[in-house]
N, C-alpha and C. Protein backbone atom coordinates (compact mmCIF):
# COMPACT_ATOMS: atom_id res chain seq x y z
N UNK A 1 36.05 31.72 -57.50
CA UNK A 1 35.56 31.27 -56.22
C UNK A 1 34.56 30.13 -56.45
N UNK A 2 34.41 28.99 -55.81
CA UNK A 2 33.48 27.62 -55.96
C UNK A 2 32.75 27.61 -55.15
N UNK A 3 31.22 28.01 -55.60
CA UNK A 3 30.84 27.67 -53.80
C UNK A 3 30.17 26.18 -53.53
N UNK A 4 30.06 25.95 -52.80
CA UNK A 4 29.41 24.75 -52.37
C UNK A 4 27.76 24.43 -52.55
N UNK A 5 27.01 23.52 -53.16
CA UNK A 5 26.28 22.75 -53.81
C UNK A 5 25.72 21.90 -52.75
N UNK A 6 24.51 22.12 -52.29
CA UNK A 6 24.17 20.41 -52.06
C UNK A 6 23.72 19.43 -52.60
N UNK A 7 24.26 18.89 -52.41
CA UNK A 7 23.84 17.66 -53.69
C UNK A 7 22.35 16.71 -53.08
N UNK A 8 21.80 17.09 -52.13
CA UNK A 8 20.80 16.18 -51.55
C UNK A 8 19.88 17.06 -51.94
N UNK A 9 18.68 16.48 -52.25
CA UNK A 9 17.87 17.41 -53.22
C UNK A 9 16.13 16.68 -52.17
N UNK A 10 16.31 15.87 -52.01
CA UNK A 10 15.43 14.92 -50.57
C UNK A 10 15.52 14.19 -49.87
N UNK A 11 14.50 13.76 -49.10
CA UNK A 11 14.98 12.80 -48.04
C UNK A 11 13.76 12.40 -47.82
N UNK A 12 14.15 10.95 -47.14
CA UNK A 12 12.40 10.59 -46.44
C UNK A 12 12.22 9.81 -45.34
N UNK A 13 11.31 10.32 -45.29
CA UNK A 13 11.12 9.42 -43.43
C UNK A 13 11.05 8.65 -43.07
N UNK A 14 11.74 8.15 -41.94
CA UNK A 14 12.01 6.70 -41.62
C UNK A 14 10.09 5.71 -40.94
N UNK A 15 9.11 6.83 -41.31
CA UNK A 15 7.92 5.90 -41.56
C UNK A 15 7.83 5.70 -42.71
N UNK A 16 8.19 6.43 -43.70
CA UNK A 16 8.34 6.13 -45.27
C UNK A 16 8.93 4.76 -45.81
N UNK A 17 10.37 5.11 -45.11
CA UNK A 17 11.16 4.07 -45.47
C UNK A 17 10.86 2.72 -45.06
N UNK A 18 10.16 2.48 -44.07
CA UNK A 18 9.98 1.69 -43.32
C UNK A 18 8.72 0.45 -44.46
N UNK A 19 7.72 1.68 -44.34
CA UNK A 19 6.76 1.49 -45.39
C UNK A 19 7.40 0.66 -46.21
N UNK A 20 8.36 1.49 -47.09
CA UNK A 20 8.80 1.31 -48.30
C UNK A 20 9.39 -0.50 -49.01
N UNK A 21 10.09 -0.52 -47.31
CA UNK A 21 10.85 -1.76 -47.13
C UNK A 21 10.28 -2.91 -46.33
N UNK A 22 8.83 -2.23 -45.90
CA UNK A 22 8.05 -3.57 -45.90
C UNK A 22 8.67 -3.99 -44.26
N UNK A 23 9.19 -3.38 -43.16
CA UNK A 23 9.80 -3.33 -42.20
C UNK A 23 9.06 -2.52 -41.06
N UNK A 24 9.14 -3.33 -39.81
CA UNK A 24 8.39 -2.56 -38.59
C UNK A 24 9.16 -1.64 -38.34
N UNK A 25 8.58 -0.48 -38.30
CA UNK A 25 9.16 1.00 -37.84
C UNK A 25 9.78 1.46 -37.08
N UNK A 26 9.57 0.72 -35.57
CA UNK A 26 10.38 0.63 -34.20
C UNK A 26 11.41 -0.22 -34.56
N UNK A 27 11.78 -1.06 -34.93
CA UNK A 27 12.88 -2.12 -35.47
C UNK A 27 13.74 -0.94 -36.10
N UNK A 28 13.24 -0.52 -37.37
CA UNK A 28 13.86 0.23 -37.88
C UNK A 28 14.48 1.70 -37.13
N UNK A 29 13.89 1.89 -36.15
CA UNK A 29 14.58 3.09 -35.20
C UNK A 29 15.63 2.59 -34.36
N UNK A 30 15.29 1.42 -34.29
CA UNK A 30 16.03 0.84 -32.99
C UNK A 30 17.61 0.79 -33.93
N UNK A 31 17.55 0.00 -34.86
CA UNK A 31 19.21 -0.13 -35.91
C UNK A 31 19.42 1.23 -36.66
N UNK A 32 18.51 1.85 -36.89
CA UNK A 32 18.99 3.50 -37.43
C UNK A 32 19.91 4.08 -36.55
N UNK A 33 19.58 3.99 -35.42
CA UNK A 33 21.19 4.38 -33.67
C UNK A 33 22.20 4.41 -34.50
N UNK A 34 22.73 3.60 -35.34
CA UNK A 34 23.63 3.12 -35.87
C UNK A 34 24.43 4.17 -36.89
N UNK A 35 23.29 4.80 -37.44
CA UNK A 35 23.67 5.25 -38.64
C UNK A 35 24.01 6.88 -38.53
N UNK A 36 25.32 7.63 -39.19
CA UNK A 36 25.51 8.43 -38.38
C UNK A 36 25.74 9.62 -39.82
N UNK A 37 25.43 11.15 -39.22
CA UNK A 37 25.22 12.30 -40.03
C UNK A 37 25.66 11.83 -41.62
N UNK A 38 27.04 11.29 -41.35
CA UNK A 38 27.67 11.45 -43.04
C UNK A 38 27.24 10.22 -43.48
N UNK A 39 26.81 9.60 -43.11
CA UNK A 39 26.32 7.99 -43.74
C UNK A 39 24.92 8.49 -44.24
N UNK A 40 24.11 9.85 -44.21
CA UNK A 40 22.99 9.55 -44.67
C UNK A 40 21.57 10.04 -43.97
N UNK A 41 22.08 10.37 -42.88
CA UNK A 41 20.87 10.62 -41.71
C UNK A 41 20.35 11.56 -41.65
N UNK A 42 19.47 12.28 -41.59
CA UNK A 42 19.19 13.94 -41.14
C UNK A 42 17.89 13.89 -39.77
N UNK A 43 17.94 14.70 -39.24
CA UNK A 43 16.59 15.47 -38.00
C UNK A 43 15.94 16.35 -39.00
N UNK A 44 14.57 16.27 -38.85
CA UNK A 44 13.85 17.46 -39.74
C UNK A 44 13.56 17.56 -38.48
N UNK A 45 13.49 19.00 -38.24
CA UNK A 45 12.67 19.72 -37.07
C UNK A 45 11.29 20.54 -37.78
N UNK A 46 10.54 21.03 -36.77
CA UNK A 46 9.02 20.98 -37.17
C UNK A 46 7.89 20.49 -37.80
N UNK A 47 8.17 18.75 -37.46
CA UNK A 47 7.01 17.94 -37.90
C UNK A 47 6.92 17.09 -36.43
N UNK A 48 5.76 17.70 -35.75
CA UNK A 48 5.70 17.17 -34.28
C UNK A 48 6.15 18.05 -33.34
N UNK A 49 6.23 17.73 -32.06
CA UNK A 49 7.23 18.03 -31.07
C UNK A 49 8.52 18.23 -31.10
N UNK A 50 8.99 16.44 -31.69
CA UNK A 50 10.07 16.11 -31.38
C UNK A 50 10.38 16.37 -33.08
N UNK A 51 10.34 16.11 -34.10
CA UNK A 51 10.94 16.55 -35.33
C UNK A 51 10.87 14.70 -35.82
N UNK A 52 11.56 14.49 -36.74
CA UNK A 52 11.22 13.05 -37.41
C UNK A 52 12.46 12.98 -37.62
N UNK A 53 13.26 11.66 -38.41
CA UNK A 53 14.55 11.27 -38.95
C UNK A 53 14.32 10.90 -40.24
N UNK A 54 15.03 11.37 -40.94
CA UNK A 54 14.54 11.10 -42.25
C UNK A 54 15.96 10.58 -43.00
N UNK A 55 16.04 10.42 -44.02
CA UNK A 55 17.31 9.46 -44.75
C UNK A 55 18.06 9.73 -46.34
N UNK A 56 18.62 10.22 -46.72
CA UNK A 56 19.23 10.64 -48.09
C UNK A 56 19.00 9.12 -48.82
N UNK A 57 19.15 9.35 -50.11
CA UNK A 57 19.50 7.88 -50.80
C UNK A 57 20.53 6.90 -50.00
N UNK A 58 21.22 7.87 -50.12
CA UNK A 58 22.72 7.07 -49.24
C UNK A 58 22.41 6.51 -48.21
N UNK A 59 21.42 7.15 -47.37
CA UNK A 59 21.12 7.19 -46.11
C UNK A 59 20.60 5.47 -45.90
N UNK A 60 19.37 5.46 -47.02
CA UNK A 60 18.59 4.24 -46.74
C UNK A 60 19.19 2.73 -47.74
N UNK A 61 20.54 3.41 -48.50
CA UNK A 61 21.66 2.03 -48.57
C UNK A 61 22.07 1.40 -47.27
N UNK A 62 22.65 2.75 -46.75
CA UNK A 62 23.05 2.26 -45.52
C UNK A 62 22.34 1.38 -44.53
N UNK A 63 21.12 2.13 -44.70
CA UNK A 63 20.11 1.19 -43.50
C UNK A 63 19.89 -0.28 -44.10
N UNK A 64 19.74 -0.39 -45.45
CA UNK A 64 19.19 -1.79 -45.82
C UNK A 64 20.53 -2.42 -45.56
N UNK A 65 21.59 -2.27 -45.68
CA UNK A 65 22.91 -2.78 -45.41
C UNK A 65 22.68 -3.48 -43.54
N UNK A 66 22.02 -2.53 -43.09
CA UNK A 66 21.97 -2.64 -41.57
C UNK A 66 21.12 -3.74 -41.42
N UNK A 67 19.89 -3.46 -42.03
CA UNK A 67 18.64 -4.58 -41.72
C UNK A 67 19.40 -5.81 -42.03
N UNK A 68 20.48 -6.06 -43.43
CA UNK A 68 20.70 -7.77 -43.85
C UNK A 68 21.48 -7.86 -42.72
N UNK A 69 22.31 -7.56 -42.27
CA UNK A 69 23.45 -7.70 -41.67
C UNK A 69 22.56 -8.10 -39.65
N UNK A 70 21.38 -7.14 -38.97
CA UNK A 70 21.02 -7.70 -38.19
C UNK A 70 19.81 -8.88 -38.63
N UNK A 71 19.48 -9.10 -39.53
CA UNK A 71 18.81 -10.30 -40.27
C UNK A 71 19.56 -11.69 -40.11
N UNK A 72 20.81 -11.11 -40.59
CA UNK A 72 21.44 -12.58 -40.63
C UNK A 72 22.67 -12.76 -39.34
N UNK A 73 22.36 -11.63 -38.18
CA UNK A 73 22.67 -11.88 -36.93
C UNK A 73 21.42 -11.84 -35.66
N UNK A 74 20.16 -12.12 -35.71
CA UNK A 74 19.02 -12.11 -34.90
C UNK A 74 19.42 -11.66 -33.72
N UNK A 75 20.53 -12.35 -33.35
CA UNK A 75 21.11 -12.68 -31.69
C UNK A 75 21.73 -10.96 -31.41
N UNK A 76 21.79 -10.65 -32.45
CA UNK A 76 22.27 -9.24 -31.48
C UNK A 76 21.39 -8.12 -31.50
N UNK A 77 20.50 -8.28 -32.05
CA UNK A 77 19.60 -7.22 -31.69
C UNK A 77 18.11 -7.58 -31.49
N UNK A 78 17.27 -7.86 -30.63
CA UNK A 78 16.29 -8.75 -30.50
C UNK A 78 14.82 -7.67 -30.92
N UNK A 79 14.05 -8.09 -32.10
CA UNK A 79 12.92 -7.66 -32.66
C UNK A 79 11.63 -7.50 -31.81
């Protein structure tokens, strides 16, 4: 019998990440919309009210993928 493993061992928060990447935080919520469960994303619930979004490795490829891509389209998402 095999059981199943998770392989995500952390994650971090998209004020972290934000931090991390030197990127305004609301910007970064606003193109995270984007990014969806299997690409990387998670809800932590019980930090706050509302819980936080936080990001696998994978998670915050994906997002920097997002930032070049509305970087080098301004016009569609306005900062």
């Amino acid at each position: 019998m095999t059981t199943h493993v998770n392989k995500v061992h952390h994650v971090t928060t998209i004020t972290q990440v934000a931090k991390d990447l030197g990127e305004d935080e609301d910007w970064l919520r606003d193109i995270s919309i984007e990014v969806e469960i299997e690409d990387g994303v998670i809800w932590v619930n019980g930090v706050g009210e509302d819980g936080v979004k936080a990001f696998t490795d994978f998670g915050i490829e994906n997002l920097i993928e997002l930032i070049r891509f509305y970087k080098e389209n301004p016009g569609l998402l306005k900062r």
